[in-house]
N, C-alpha and C. Protein backbone atom coordinates (compact mmCIF):
# COMPACT_ATOMS: atom_id res chain seq x y z
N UNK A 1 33.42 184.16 104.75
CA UNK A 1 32.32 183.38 104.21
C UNK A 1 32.26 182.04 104.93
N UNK A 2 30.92 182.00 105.36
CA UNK A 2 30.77 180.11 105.80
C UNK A 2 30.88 179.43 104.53
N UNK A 3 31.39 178.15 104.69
CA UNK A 3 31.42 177.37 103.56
C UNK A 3 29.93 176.24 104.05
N UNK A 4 28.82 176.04 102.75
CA UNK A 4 28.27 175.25 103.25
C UNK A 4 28.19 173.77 103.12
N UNK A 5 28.15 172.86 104.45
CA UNK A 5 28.95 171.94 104.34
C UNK A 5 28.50 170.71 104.70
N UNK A 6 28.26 169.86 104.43
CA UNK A 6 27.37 168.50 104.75
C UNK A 6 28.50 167.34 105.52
N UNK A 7 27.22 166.34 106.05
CA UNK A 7 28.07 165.06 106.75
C UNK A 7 27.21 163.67 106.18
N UNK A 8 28.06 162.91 105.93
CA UNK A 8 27.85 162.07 105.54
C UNK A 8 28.22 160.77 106.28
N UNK A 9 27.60 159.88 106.89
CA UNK A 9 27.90 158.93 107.38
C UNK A 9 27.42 157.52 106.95
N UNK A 10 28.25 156.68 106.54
CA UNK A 10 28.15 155.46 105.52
C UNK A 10 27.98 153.92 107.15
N UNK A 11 27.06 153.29 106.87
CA UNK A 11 27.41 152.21 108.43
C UNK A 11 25.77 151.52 108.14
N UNK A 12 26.26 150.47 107.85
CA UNK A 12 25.15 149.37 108.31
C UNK A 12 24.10 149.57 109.18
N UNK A 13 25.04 149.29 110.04
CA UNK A 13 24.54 149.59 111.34
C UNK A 13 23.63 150.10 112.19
N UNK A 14 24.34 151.81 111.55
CA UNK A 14 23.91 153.11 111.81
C UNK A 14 22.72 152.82 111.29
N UNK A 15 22.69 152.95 109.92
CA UNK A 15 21.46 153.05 108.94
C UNK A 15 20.31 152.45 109.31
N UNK A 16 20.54 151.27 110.14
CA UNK A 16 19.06 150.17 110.85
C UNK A 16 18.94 150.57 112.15
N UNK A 17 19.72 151.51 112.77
CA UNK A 17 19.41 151.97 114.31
C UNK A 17 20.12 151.32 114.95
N UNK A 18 20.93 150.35 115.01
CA UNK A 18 21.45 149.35 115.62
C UNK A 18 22.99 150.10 116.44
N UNK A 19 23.38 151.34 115.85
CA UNK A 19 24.31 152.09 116.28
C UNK A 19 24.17 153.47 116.60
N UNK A 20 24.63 153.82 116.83
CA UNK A 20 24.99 155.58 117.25
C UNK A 20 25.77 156.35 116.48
N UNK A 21 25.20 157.09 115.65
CA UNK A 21 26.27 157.81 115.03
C UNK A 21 26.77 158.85 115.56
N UNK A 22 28.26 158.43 116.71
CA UNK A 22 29.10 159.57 117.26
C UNK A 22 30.16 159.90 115.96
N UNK A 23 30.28 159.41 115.20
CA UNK A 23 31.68 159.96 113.99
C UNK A 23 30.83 161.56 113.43
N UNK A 24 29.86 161.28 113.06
CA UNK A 24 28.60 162.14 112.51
C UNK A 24 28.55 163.43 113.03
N UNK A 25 28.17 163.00 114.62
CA UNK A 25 28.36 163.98 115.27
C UNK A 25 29.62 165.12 115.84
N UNK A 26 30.79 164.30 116.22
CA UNK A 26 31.71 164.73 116.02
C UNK A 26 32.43 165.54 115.05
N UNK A 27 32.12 165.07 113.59
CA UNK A 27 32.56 165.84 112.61
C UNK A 27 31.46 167.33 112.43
N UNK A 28 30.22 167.22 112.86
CA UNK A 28 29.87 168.33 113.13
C UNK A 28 29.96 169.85 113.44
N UNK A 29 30.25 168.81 115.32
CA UNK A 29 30.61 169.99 116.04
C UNK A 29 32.20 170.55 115.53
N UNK A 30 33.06 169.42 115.28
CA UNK A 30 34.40 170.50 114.90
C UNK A 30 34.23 171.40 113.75
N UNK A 31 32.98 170.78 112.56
CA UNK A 31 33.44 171.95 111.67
C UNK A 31 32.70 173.28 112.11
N UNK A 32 32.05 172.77 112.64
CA UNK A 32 30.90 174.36 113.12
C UNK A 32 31.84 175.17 113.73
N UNK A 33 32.57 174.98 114.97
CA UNK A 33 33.90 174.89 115.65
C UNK A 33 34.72 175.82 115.09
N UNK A 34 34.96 174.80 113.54
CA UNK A 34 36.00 175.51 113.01
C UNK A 34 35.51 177.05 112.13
N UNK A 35 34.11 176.93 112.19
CA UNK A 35 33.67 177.90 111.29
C UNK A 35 32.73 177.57 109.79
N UNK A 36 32.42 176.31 109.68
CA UNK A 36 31.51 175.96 108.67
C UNK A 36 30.26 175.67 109.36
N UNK A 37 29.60 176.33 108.35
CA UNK A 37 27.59 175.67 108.50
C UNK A 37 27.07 174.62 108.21
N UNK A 38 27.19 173.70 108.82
CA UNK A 38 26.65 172.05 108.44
C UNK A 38 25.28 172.34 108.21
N UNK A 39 24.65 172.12 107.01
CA UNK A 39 23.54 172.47 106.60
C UNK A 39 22.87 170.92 106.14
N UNK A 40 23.69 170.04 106.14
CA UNK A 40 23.36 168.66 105.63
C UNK A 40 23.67 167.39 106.52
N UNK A 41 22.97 166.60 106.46
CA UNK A 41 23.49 165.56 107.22
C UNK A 41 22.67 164.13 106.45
N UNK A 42 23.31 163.02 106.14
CA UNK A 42 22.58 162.16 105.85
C UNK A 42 23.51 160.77 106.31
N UNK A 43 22.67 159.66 106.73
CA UNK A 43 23.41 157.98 107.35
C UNK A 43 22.64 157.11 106.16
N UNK A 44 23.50 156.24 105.45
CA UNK A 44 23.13 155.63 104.76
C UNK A 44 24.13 154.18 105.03
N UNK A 45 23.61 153.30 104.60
CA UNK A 45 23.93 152.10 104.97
C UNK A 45 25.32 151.98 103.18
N UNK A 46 25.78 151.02 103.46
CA UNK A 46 27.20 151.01 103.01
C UNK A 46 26.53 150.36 101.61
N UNK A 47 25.97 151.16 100.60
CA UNK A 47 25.84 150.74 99.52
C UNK A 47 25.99 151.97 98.18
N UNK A 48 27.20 151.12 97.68
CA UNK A 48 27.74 152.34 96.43
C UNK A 48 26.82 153.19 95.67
N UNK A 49 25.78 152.51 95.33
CA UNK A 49 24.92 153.61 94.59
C UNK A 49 24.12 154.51 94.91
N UNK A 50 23.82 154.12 95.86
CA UNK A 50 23.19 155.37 97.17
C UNK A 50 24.39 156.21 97.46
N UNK A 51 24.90 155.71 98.14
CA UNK A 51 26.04 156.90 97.98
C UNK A 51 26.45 157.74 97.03
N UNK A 52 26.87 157.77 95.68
CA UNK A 52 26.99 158.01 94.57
C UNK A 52 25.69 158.91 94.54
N UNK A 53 24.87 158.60 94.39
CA UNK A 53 23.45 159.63 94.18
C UNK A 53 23.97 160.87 95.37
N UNK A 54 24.17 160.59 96.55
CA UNK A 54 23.75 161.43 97.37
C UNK A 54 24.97 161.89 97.34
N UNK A 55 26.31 162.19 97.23
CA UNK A 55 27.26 162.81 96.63
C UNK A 55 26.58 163.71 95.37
N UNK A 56 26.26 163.46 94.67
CA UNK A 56 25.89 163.96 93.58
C UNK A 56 25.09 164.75 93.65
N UNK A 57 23.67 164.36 94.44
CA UNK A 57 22.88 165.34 95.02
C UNK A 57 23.50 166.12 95.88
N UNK A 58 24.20 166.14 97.08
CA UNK A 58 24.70 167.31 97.41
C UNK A 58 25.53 168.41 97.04
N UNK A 59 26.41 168.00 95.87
CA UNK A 59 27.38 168.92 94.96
C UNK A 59 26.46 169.60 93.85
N UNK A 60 25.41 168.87 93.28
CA UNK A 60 25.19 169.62 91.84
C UNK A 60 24.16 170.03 92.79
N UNK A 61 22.65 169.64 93.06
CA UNK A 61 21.78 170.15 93.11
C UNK A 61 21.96 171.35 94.71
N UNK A 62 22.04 170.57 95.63
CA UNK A 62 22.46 171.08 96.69
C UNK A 62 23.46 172.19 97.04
N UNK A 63 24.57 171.92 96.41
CA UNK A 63 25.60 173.42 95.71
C UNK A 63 26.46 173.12 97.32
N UNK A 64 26.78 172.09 97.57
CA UNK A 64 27.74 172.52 98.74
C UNK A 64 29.05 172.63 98.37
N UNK A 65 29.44 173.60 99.57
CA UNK A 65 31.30 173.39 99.27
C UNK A 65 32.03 172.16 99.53
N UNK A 66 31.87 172.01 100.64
CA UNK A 66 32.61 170.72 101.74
C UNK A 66 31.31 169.86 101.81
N UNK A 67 32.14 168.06 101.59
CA UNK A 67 31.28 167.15 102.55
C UNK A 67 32.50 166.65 102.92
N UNK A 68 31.96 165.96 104.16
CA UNK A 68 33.00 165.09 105.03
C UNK A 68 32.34 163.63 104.86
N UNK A 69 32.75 162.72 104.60
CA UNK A 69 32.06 161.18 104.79
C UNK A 69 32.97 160.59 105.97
N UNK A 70 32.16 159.71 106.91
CA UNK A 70 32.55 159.35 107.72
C UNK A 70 32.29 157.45 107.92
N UNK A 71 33.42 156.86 107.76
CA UNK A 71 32.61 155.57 107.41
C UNK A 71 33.13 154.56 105.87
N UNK A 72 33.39 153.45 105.89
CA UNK A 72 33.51 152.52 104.84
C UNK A 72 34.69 152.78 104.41
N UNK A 73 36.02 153.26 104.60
CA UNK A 73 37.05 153.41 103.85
C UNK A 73 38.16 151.68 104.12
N UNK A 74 37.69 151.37 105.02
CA UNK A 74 38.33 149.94 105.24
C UNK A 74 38.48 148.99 104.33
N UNK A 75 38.71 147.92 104.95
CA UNK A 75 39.13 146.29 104.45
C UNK A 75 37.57 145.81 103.66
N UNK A 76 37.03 145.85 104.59
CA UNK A 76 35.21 144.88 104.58
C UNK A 76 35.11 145.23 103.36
N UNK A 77 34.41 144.05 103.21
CA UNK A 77 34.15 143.72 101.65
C UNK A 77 32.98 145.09 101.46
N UNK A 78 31.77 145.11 102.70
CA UNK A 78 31.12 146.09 102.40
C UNK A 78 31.71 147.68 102.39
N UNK A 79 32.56 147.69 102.58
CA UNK A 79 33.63 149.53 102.14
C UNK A 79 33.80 149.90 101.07
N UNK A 80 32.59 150.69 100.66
CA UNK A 80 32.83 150.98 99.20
C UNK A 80 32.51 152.44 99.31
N UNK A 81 32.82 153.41 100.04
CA UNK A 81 33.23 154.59 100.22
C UNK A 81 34.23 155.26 99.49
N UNK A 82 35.53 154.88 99.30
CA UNK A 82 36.23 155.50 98.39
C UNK A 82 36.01 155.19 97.14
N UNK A 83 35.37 154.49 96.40
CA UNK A 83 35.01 153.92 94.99
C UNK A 83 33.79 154.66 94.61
N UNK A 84 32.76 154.61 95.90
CA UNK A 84 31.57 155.76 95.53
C UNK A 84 31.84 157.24 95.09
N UNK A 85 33.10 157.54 95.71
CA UNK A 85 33.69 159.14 95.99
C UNK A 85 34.66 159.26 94.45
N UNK A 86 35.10 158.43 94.62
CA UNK A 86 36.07 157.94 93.08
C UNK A 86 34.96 158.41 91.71
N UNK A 87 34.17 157.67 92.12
CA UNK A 87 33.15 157.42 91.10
C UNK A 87 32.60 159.03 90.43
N UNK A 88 32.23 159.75 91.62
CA UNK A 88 31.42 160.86 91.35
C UNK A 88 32.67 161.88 91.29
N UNK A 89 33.95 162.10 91.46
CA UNK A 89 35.04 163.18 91.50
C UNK A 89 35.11 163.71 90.07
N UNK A 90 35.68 165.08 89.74
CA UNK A 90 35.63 165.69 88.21
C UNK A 90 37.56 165.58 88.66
N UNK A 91 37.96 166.07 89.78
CA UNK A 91 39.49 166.28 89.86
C UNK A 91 40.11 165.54 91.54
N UNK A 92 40.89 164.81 91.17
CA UNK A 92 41.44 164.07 92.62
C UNK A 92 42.13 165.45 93.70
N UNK A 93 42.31 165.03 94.44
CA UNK A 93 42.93 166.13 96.13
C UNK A 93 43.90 165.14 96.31
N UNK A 94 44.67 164.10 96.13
CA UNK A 94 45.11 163.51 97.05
C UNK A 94 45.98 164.00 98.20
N UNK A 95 46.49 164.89 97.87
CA UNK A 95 47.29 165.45 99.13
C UNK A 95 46.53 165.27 100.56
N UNK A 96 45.44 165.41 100.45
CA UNK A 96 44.67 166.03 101.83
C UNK A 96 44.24 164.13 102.47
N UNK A 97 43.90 163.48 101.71
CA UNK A 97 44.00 162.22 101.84
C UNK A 97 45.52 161.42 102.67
N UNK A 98 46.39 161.82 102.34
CA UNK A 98 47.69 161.78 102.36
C UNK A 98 48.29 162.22 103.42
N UNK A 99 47.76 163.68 103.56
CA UNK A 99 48.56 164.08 104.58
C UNK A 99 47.27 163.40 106.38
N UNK A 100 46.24 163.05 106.03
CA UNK A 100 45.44 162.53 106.95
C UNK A 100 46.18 161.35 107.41
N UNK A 101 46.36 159.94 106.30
CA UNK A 101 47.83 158.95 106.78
C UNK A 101 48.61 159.06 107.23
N UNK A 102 49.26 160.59 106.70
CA UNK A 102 50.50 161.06 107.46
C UNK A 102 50.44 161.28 109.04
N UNK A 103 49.55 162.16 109.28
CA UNK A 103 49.32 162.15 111.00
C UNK A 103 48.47 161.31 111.39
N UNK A 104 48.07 160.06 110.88
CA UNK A 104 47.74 158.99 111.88
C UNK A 104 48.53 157.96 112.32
N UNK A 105 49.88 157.73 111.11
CA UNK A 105 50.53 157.18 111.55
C UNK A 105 51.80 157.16 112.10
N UNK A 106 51.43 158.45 112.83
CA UNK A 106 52.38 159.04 114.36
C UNK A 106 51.63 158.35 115.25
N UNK A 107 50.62 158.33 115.14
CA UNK A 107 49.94 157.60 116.05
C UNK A 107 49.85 156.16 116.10
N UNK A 108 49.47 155.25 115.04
CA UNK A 108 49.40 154.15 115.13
C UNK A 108 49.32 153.18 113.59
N UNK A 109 50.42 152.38 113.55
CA UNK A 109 50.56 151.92 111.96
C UNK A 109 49.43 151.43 111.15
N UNK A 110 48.76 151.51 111.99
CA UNK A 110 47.35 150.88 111.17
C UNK A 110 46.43 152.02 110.07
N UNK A 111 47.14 152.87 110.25
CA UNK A 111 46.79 154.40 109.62
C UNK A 111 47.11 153.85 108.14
N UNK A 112 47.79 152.68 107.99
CA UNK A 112 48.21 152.75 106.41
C UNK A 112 47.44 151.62 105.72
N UNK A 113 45.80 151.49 106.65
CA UNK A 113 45.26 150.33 105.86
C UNK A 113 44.39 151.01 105.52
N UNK A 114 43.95 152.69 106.04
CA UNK A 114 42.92 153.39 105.57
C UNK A 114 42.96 153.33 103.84
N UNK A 115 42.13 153.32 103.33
CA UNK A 115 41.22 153.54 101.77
C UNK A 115 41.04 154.75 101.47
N UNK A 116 41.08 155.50 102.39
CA UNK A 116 40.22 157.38 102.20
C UNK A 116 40.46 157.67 101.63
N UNK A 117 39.54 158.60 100.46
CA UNK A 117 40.14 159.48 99.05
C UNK A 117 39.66 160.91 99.84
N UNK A 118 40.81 161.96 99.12
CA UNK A 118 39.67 163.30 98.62
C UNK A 118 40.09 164.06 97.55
N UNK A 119 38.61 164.20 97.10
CA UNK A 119 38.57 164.52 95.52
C UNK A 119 37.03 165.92 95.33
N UNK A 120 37.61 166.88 94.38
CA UNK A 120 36.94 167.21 94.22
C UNK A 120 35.44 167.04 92.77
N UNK A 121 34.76 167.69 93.27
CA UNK A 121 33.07 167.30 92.17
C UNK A 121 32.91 168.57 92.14
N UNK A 122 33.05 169.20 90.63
CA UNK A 122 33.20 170.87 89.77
C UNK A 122 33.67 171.68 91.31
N UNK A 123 32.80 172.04 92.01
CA UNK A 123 33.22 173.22 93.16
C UNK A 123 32.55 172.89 94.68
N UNK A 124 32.82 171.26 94.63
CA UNK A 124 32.64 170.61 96.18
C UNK A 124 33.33 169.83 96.09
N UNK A 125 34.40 170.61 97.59
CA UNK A 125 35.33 169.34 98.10
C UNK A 125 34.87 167.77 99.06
N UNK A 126 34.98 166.85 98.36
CA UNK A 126 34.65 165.97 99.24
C UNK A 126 35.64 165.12 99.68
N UNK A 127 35.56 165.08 101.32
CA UNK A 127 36.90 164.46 101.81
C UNK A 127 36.54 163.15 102.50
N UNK A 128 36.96 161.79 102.61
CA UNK A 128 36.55 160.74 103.16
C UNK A 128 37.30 160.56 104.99
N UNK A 129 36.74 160.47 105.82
CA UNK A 129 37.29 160.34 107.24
C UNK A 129 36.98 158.99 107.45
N UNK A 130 37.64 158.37 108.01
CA UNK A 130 37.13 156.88 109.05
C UNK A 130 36.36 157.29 109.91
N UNK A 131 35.75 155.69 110.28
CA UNK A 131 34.95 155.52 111.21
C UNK A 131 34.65 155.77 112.34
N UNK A 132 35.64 155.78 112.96
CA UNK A 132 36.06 155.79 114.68
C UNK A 132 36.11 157.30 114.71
N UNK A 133 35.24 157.41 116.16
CA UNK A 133 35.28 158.86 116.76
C UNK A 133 36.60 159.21 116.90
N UNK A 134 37.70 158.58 117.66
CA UNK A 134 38.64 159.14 117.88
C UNK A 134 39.70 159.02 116.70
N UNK A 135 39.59 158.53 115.01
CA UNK A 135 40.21 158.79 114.38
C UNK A 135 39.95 160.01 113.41
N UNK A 136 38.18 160.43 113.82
CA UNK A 136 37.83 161.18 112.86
C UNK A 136 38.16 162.80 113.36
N UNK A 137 38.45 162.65 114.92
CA UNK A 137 38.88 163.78 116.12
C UNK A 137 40.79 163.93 115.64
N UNK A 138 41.16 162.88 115.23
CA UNK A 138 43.38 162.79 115.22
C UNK A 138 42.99 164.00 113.64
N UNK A 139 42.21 162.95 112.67
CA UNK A 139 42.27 163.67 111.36
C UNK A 139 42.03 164.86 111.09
N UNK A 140 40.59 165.27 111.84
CA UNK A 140 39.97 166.69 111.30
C UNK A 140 40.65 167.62 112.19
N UNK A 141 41.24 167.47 113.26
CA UNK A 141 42.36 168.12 113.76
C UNK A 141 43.90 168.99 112.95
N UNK A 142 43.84 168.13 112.13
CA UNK A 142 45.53 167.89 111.41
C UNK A 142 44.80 168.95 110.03
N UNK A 143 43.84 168.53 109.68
CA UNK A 143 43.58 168.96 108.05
C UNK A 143 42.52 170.81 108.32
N UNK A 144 41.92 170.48 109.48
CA UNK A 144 40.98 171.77 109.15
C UNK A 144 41.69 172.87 108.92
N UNK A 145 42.67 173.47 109.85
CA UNK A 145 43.47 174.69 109.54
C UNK A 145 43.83 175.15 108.35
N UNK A 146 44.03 174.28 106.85
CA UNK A 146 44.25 174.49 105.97
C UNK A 146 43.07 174.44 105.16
N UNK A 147 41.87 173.99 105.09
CA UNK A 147 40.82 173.52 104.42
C UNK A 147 40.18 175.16 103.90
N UNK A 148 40.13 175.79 104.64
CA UNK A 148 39.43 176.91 104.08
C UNK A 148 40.39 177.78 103.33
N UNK A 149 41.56 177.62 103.19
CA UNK A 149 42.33 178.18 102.17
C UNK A 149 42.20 177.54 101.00
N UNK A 150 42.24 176.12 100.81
CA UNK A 150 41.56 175.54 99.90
C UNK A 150 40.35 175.36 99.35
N UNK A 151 39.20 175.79 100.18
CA UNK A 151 37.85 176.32 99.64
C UNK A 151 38.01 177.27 99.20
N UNK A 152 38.24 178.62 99.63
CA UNK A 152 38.47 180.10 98.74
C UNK A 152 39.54 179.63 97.20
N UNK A 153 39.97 178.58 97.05
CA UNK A 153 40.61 178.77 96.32
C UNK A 153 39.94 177.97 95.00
N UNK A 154 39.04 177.00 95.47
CA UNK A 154 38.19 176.23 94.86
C UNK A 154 37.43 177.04 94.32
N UNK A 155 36.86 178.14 95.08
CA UNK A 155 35.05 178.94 94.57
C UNK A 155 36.01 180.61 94.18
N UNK A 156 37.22 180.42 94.17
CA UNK A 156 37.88 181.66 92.82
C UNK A 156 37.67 182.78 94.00
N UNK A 157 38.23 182.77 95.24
CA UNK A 157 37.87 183.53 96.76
C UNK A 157 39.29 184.53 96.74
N UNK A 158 40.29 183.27 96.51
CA UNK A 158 41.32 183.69 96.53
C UNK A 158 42.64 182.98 95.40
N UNK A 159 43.71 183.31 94.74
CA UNK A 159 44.04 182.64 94.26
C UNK A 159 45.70 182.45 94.99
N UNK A 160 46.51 182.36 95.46
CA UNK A 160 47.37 183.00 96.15
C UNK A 160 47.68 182.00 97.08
N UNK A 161 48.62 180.30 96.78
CA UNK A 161 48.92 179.58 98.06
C UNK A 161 50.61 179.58 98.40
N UNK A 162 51.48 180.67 97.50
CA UNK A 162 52.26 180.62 98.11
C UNK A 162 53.02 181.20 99.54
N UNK A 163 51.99 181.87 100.21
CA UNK A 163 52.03 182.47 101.44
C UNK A 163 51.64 181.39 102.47
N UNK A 164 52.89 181.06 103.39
CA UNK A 164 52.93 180.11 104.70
C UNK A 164 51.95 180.46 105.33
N UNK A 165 51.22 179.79 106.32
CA UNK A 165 50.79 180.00 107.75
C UNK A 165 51.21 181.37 108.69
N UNK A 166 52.42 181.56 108.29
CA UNK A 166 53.00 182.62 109.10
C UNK A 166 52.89 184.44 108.40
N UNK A 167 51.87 184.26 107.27
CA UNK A 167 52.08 185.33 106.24
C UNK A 167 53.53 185.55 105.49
N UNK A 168 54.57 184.89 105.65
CA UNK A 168 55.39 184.63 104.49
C UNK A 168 55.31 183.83 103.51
């Protein structure tokens, strides 16, 4: 089964034209890549209640499995990405949040100022990525391989996670 799966990109910036949304795109092509149908895409400028709506709209009305947000998990006062995601969740993920810190900061300590939540909304996972192309390329690297075992397990596909990677 494709899971269907939206992108979300949160940026000032972006939102007035003033930028390029490569995070956007990037998270795209890997999930397509990996095997999901990006059926959604929306850039909104870094304001909680817009966000919040459009979370909301994509889980209830929209019915997706996966969104990815890309964007606002930082310091700046305007980062209100994980509080929007907070806001609209029925059950927290943190693991997947967690283990994203975990392999960034093999890479570089600054991995531990990220904000990123992921949480699920009734039967859409929504996961928060940073900004930067090349952090949103370290992360969705580390987490996709496991993500669709956790969708089948979300939409009642499969129930069954004590079997490794290796079929043991």
């Amino acid at each position: 089964m494709k899971f269907k799966t939206a992108v979300v990109t949160l940026s000032d910036k972006g939102s007035k034209g003033e930028r390029q949304d490569e995070s956007g795109k990037l998270i795209q092509k890997m999930a397509e890549e990996a095997g999901y149908e990006v059926v959604e895409y929306a850039l909104l400028p870094d304001e909680q209640e817009q966000i919040e709506q459009t979370l909301i709209q994509l889980c209830d009305e929209k019915k997706m499995d996966l969104i990815f947000t890309t964007g606002g998990t930082g310091f700046s006062v305007r980062d209100c990405t994980p509080e929007a995601t907070m806001n609209v969740a029925t059950r927290n993920v943190p693991g997947i949040a967690e283990a994203m810190r975990y392999a960034s900061l093999q890479i570089t300590p600054r991995a531990m100022l990220s904000r990123a939540v992921s949480v699920i909304r009734n039967q859409t996972l929504i996961i928060n990525l940073p900004g930067s192309p090349k952090a949103v390329k370290e992360n969705l690297e580390y987490i996709l391989p496991s993500l669709t075992h956790g969708l089948e397990i979300l939409k009642g596909e499969t129930g069954e996670c004590g079997i490794g990677l290796d079929g043991k």
